[in-house]
PDB file of N, CA and C in Angstrom:
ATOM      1  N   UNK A   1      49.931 106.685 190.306  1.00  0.00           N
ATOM      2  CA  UNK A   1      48.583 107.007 189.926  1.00  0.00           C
ATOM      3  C   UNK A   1      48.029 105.855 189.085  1.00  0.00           C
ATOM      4  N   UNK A   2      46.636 105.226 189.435  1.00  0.00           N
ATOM      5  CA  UNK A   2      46.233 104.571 188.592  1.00  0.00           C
ATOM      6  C   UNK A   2      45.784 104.864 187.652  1.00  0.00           C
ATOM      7  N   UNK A   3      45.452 104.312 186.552  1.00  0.00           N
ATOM      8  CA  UNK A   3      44.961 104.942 185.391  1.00  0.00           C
ATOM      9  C   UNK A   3      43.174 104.511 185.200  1.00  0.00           C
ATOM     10  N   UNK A   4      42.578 105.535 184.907  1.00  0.00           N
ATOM     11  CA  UNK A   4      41.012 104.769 185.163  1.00  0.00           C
ATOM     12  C   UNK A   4      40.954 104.067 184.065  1.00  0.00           C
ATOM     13  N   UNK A   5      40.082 102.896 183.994  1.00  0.00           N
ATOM     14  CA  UNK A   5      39.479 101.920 183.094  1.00  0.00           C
ATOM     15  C   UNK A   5      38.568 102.333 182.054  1.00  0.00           C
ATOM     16  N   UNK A   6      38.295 102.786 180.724  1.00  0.00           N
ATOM     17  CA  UNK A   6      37.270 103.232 180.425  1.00  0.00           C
ATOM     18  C   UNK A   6      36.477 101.941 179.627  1.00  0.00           C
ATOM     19  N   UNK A   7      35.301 100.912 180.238  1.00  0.00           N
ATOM     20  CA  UNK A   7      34.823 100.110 179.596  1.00  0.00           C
ATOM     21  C   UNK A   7      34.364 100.688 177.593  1.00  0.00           C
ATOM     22  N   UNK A   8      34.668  99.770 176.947  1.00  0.00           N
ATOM     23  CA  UNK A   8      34.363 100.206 175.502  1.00  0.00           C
ATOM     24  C   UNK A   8      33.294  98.825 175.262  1.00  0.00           C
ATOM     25  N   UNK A   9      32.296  99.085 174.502  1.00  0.00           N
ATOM     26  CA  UNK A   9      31.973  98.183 173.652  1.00  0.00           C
ATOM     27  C   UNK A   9      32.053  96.973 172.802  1.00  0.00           C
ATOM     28  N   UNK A  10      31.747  96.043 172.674  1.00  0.00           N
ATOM     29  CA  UNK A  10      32.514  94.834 171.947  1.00  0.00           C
ATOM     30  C   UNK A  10      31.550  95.153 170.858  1.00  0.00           C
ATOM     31  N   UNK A  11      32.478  94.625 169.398  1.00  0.00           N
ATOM     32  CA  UNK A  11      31.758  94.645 168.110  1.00  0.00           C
ATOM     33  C   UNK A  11      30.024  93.980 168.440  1.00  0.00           C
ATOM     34  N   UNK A  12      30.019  93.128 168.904  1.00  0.00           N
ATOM     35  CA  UNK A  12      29.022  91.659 168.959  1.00  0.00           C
ATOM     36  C   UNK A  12      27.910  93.003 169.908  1.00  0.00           C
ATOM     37  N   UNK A  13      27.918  93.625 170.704  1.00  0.00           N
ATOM     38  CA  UNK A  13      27.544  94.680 170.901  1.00  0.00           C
ATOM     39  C   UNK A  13      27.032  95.915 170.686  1.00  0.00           C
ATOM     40  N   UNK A  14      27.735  96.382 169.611  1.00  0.00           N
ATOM     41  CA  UNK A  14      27.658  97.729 168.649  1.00  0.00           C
ATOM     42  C   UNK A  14      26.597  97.102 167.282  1.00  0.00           C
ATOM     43  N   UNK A  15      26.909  95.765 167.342  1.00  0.00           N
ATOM     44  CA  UNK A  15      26.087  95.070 166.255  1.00  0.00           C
ATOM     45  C   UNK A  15      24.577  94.926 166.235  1.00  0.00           C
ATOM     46  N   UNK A  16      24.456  94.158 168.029  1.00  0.00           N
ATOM     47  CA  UNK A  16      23.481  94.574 168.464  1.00  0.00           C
ATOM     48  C   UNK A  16      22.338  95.855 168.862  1.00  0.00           C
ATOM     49  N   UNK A  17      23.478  96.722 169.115  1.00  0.00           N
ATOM     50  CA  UNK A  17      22.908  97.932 169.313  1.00  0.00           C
ATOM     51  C   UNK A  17      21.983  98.635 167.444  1.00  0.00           C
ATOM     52  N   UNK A  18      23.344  98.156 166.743  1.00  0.00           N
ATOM     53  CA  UNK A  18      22.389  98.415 165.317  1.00  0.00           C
ATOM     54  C   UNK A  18      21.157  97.639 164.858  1.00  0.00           C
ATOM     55  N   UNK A  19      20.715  97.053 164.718  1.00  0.00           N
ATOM     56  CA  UNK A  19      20.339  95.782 165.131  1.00  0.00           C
ATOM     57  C   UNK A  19      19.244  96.178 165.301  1.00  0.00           C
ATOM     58  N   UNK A  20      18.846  96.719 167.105  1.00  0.00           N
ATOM     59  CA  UNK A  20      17.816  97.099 167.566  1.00  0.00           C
ATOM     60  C   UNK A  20      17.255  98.743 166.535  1.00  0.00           C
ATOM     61  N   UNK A  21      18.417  99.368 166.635  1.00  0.00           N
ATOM     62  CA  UNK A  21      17.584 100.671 165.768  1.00  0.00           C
ATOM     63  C   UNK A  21      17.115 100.034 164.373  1.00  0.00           C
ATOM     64  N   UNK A  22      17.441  99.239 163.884  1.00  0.00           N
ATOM     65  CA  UNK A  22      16.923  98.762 162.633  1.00  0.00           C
ATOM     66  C   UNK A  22      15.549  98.493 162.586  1.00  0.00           C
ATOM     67  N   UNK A  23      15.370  97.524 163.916  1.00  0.00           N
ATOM     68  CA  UNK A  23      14.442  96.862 163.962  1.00  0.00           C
ATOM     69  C   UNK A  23      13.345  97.868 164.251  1.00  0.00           C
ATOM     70  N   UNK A  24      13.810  99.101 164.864  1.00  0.00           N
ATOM     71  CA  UNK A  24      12.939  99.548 165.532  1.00  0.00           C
ATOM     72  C   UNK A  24      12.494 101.347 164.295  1.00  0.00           C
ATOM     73  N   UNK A  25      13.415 100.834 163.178  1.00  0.00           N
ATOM     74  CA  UNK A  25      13.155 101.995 162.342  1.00  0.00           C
ATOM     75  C   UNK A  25      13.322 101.416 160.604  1.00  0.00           C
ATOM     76  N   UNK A  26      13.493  99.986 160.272  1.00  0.00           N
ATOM     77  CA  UNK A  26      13.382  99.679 158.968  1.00  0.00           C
ATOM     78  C   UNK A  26      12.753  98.466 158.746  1.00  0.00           C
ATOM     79  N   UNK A  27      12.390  97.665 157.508  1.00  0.00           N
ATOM     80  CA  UNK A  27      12.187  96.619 157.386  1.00  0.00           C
ATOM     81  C   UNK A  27      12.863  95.367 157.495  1.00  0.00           C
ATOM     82  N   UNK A  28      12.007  94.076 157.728  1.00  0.00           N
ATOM     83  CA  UNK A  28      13.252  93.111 158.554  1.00  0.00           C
ATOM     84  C   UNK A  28      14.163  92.816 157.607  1.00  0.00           C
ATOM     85  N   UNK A  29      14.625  93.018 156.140  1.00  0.00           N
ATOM     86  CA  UNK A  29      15.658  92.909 155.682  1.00  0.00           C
ATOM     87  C   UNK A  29      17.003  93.615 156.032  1.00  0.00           C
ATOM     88  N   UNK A  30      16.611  95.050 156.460  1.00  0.00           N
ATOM     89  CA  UNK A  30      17.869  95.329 156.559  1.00  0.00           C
ATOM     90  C   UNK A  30      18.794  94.969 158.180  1.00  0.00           C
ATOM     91  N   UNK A  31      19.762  94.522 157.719  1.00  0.00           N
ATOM     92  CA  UNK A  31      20.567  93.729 158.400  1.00  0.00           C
ATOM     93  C   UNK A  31      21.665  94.674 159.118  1.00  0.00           C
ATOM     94  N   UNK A  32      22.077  94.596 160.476  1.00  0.00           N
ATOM     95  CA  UNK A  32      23.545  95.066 160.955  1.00  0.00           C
ATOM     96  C   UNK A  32      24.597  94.237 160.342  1.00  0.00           C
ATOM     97  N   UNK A  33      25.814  94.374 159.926  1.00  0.00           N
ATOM     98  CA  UNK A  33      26.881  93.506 159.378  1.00  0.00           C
ATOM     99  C   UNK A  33      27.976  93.786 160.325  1.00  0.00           C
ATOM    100  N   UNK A  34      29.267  93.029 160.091  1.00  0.00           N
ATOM    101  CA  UNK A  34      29.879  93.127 161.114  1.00  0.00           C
ATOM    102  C   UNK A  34      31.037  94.604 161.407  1.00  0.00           C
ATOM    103  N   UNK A  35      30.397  94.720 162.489  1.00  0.00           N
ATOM    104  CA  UNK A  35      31.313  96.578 162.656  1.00  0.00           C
ATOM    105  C   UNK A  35      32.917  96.383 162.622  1.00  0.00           C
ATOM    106  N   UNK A  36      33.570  97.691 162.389  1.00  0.00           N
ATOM    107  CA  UNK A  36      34.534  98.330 162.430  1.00  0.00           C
ATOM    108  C   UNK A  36      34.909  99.081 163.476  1.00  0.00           C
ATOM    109  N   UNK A  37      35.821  99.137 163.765  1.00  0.00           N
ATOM    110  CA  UNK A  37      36.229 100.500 165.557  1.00  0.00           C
ATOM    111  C   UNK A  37      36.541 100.951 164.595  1.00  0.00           C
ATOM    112  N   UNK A  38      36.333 102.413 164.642  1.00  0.00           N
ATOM    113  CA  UNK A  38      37.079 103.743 164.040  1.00  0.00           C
ATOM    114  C   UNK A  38      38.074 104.206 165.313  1.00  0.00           C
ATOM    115  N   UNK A  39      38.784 103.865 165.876  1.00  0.00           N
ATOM    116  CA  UNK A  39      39.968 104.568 166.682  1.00  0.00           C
ATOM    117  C   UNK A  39      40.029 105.663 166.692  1.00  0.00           C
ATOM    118  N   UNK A  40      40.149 106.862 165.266  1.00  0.00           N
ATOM    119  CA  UNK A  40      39.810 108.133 165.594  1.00  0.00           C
ATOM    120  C   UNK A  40      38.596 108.842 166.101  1.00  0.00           C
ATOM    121  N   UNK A  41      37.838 108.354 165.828  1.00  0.00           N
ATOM    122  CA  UNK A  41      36.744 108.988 166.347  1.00  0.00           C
ATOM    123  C   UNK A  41      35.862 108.069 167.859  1.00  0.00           C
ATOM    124  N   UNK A  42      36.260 107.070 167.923  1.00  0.00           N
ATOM    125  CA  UNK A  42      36.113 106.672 169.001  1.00  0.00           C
ATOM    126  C   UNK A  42      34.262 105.770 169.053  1.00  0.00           C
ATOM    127  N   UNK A  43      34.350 105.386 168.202  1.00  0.00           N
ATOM    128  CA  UNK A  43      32.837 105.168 167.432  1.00  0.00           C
ATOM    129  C   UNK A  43      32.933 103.786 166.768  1.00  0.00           C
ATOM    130  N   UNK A  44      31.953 102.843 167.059  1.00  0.00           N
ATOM    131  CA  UNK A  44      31.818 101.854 166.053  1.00  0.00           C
ATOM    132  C   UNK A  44      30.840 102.210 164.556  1.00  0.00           C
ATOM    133  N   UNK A  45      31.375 101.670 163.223  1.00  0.00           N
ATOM    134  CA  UNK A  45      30.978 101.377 162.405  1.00  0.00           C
ATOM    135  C   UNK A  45      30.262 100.763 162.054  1.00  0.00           C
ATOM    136  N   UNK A  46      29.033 100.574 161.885  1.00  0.00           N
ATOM    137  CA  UNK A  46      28.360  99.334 161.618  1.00  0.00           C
ATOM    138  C   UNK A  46      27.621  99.187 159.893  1.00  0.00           C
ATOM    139  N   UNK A  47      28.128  98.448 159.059  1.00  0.00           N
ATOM    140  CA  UNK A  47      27.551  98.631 157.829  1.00  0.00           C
ATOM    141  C   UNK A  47      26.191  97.882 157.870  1.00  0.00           C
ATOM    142  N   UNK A  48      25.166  98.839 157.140  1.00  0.00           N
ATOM    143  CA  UNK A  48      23.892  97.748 157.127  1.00  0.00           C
ATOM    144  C   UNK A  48      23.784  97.317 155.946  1.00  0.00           C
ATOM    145  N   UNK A  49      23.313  96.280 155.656  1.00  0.00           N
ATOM    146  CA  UNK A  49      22.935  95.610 154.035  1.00  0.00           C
ATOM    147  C   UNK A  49      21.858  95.158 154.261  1.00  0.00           C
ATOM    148  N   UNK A  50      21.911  94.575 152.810  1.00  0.00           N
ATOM    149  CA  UNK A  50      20.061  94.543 152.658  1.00  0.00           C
ATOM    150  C   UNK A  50      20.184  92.715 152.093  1.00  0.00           C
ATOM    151  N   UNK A  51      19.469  91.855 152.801  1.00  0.00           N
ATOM    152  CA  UNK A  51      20.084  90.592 152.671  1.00  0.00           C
ATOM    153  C   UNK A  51      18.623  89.785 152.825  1.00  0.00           C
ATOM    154  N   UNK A  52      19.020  88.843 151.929  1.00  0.00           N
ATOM    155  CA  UNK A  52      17.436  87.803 151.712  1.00  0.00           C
ATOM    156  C   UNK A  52      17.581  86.506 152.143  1.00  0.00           C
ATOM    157  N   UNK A  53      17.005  85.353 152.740  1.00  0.00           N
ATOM    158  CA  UNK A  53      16.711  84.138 152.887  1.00  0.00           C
ATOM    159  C   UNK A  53      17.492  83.408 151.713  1.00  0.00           C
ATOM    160  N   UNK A  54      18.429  82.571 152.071  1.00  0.00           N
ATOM    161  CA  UNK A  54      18.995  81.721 151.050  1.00  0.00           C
ATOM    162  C   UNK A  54      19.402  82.507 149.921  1.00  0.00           C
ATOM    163  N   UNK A  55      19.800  84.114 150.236  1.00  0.00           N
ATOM    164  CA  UNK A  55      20.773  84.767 149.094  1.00  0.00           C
ATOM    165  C   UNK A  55      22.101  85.130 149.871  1.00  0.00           C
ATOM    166  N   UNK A  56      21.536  85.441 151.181  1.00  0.00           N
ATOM    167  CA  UNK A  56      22.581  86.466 151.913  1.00  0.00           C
ATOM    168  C   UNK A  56      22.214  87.973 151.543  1.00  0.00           C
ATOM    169  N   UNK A  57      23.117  88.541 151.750  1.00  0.00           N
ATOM    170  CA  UNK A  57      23.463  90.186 151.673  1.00  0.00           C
ATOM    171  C   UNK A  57      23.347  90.109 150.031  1.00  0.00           C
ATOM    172  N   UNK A  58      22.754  91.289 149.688  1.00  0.00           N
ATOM    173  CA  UNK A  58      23.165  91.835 148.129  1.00  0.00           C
ATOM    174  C   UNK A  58      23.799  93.200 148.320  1.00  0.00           C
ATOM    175  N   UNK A  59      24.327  93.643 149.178  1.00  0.00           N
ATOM    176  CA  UNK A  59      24.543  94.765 149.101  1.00  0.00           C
ATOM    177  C   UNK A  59      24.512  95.968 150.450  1.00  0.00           C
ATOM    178  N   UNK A  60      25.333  96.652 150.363  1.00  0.00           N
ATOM    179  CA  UNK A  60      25.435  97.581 151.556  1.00  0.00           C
ATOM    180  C   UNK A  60      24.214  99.036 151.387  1.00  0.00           C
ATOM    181  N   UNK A  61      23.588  99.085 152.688  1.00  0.00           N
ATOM    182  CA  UNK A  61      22.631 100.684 151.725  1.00  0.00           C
ATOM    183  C   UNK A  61      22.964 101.847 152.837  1.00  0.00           C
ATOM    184  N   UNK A  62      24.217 101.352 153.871  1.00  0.00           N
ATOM    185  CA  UNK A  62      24.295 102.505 154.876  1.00  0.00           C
ATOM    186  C   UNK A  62      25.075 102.174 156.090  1.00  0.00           C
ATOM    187  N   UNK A  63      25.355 102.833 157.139  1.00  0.00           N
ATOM    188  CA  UNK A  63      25.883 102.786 157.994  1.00  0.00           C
ATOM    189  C   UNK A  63      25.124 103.352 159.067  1.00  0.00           C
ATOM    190  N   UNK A  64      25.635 102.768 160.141  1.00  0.00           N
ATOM    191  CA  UNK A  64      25.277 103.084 161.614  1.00  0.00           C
ATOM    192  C   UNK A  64      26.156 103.682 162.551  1.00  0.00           C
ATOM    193  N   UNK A  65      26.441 104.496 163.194  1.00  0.00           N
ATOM    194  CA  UNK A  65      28.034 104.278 163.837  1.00  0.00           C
ATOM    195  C   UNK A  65      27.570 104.955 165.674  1.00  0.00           C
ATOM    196  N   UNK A  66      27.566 103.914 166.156  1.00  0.00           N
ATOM    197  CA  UNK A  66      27.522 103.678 168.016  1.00  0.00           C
ATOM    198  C   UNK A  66      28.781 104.041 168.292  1.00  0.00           C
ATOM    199  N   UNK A  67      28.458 104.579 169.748  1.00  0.00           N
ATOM    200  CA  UNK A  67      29.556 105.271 170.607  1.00  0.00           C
ATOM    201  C   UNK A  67      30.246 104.251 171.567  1.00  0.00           C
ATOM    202  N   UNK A  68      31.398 104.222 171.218  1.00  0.00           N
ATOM    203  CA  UNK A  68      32.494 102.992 171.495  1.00  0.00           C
ATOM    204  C   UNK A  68      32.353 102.750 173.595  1.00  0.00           C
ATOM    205  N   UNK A  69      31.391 103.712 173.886  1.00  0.00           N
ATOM    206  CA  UNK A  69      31.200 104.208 175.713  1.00  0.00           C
ATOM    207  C   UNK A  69      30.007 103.541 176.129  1.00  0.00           C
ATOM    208  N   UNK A  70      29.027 103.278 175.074  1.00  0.00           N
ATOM    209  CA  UNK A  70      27.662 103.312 175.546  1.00  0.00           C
ATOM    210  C   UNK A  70      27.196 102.408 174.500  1.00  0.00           C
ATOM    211  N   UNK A  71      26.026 102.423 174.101  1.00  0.00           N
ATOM    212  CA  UNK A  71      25.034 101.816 173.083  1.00  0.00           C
ATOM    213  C   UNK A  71      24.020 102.696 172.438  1.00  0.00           C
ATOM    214  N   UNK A  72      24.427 103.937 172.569  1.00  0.00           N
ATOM    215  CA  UNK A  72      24.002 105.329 171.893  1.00  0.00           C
ATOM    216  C   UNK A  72      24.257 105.160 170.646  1.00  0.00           C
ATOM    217  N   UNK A  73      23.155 105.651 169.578  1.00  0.00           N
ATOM    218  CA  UNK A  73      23.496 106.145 168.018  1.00  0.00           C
ATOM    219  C   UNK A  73      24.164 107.422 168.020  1.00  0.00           C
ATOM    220  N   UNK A  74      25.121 107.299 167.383  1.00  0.00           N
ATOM    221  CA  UNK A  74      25.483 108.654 167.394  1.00  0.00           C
ATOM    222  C   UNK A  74      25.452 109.509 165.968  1.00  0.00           C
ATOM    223  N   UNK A  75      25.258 108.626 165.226  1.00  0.00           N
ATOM    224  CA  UNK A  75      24.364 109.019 163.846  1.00  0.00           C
ATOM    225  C   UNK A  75      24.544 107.383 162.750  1.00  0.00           C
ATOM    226  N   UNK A  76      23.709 108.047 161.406  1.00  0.00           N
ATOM    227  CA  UNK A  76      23.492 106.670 160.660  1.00  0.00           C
ATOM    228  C   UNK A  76      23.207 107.422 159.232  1.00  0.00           C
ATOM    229  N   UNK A  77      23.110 106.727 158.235  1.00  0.00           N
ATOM    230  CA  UNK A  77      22.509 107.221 156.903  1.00  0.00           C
ATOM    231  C   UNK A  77      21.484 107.586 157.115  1.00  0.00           C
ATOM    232  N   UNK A  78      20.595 108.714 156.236  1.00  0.00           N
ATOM    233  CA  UNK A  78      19.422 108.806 156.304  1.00  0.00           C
ATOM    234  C   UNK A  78      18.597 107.504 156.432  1.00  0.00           C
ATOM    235  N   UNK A  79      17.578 107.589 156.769  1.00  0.00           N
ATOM    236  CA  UNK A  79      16.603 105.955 156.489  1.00  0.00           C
ATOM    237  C   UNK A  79      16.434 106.329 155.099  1.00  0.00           C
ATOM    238  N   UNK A  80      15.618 107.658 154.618  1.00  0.00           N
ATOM    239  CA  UNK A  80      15.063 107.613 153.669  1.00  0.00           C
ATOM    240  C   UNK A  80      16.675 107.172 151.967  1.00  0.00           C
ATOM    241  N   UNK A  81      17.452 107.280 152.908  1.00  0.00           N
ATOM    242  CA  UNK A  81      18.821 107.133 152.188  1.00  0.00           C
ATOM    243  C   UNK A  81      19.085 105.801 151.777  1.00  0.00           C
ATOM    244  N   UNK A  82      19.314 105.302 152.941  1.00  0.00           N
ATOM    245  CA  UNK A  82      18.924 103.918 152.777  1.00  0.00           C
ATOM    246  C   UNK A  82      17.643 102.620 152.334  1.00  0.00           C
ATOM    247  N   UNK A  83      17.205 103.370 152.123  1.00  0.00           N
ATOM    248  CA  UNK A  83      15.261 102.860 151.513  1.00  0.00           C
ATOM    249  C   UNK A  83      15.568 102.968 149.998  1.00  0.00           C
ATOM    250  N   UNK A  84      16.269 103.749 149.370  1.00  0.00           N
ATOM    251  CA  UNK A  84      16.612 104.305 148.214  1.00  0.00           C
ATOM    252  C   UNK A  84      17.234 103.516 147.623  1.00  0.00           C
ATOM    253  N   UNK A  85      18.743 103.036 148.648  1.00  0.00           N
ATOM    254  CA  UNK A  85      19.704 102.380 148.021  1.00  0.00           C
ATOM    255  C   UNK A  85      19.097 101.213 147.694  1.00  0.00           C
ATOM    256  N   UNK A  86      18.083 100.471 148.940  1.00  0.00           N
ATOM    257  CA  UNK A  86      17.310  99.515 148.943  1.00  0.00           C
ATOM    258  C   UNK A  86      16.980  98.958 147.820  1.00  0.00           C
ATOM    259  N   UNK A  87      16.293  99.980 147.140  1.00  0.00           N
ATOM    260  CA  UNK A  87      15.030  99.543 145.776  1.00  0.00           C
ATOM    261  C   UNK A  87      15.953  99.463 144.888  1.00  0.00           C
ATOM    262  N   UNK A  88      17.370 100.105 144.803  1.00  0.00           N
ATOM    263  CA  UNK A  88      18.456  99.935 143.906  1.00  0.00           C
ATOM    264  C   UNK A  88      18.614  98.864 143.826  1.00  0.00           C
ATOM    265  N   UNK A  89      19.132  98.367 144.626  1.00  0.00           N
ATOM    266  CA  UNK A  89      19.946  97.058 144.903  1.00  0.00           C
ATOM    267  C   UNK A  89      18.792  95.911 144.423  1.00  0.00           C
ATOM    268  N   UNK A  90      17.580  95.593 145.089  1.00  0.00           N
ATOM    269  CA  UNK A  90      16.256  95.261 145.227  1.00  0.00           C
ATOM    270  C   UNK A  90      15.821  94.888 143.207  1.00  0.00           C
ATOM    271  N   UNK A  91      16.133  95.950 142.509  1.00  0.00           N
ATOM    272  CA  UNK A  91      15.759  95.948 140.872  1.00  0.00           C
ATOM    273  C   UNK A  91      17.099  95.118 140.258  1.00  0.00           C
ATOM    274  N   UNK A  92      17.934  95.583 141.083  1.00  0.00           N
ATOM    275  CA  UNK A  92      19.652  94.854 139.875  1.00  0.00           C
ATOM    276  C   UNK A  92      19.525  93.253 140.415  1.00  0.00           C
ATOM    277  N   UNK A  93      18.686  93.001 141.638  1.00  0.00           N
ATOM    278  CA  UNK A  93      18.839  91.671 141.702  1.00  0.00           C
ATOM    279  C   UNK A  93      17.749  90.880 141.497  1.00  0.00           C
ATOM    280  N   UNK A  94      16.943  91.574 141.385  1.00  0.00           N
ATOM    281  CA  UNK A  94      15.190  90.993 141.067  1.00  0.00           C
ATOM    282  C   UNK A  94      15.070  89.472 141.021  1.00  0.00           C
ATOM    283  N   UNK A  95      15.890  89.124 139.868  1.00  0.00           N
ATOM    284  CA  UNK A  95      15.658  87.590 139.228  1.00  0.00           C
ATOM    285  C   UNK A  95      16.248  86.589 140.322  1.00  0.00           C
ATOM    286  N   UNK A  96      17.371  87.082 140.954  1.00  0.00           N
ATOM    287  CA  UNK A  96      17.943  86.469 141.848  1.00  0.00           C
ATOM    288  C   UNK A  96      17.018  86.090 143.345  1.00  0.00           C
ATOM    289  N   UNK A  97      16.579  86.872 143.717  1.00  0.00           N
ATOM    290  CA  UNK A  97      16.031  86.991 144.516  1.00  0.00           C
ATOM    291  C   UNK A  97      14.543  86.407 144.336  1.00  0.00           C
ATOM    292  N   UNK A  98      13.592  86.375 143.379  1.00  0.00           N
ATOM    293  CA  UNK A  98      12.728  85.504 143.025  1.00  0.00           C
ATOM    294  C   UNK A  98      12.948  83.821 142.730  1.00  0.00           C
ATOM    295  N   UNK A  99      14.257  83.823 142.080  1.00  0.00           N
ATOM    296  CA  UNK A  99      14.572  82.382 141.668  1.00  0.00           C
ATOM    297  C   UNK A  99      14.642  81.667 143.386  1.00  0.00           C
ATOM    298  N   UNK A 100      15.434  82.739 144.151  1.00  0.00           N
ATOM    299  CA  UNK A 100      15.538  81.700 145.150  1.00  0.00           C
ATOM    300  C   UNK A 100      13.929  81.444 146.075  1.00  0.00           C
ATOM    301  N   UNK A 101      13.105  82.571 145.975  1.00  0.00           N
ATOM    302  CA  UNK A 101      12.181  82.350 146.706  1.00  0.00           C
ATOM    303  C   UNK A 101      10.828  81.283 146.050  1.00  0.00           C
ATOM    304  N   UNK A 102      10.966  80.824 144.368  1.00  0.00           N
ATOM    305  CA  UNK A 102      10.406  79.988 144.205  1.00  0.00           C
ATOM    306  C   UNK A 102      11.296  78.573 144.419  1.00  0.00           C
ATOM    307  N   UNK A 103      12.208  78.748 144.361  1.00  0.00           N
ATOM    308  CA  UNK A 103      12.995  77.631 144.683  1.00  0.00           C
ATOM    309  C   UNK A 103      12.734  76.680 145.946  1.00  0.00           C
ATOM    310  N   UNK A 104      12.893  77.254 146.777  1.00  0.00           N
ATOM    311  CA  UNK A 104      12.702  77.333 148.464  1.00  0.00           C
ATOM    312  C   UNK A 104      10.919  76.746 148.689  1.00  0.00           C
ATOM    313  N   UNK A 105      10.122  77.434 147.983  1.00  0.00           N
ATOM    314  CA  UNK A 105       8.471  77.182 147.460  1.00  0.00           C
ATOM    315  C   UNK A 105       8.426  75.629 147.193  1.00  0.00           C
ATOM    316  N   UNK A 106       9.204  75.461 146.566  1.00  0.00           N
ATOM    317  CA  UNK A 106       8.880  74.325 145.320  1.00  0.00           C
ATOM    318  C   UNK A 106      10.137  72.999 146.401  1.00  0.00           C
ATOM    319  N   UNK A 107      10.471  73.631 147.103  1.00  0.00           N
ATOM    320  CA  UNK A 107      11.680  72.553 148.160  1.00  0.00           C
ATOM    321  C   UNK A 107      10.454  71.147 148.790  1.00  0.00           C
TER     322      UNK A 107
END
């Protein structure tokens, strides 16, 4: 008996797939980062962070997690969850995040 093939997803994939719901449900900061396979559940991980021009990432505000079969969401943090963590992250780094954008100004 052969055994059937079940095609899975590549990270670079699941990344993408986050990626697009982002784009298509947050502001262009928040970022897909690089996923995780969860093996038990059969699901990619995808952490999103919230990341600036010449800072990078400051921080994680949520997850995404695609179905290891398809390019389906199969759920994610709230948005409004992640909008939250956002302004968190967004106040603890304030100065950082201004220094670099006059910096960059003044280049």
């Amino acid at each position: 008996m052969i055994a059937a093939q079940i095609k899975t997803l590549t990270a670079l994939e699941a990344q993408a797939a986050a990626s697009l719901f982002l784009s298509d449900n947050l502001p262009d900061r928040f970022c897909a980062d690089d996923p995780h396979f969860d093996r038990v559940s059969n699901f990619w991980r995808v952490p999103i962070v919230l990341a600036y021009p010449f800072i990078g990432s400051i921080g994680k505000v949520g997850e995404v997690q695609i179905s290891a079969m398809s390019e389906e969401i199969i759920g994610h943090t709230p948005l409004q969850e992640m909008r939250s963590a956002a302004n968190i992250l967004i106040e603890k780094h304030r100065d950082a995040v201004e220094a670099a954008f006059l910096q960059s100004r003044n280049s």
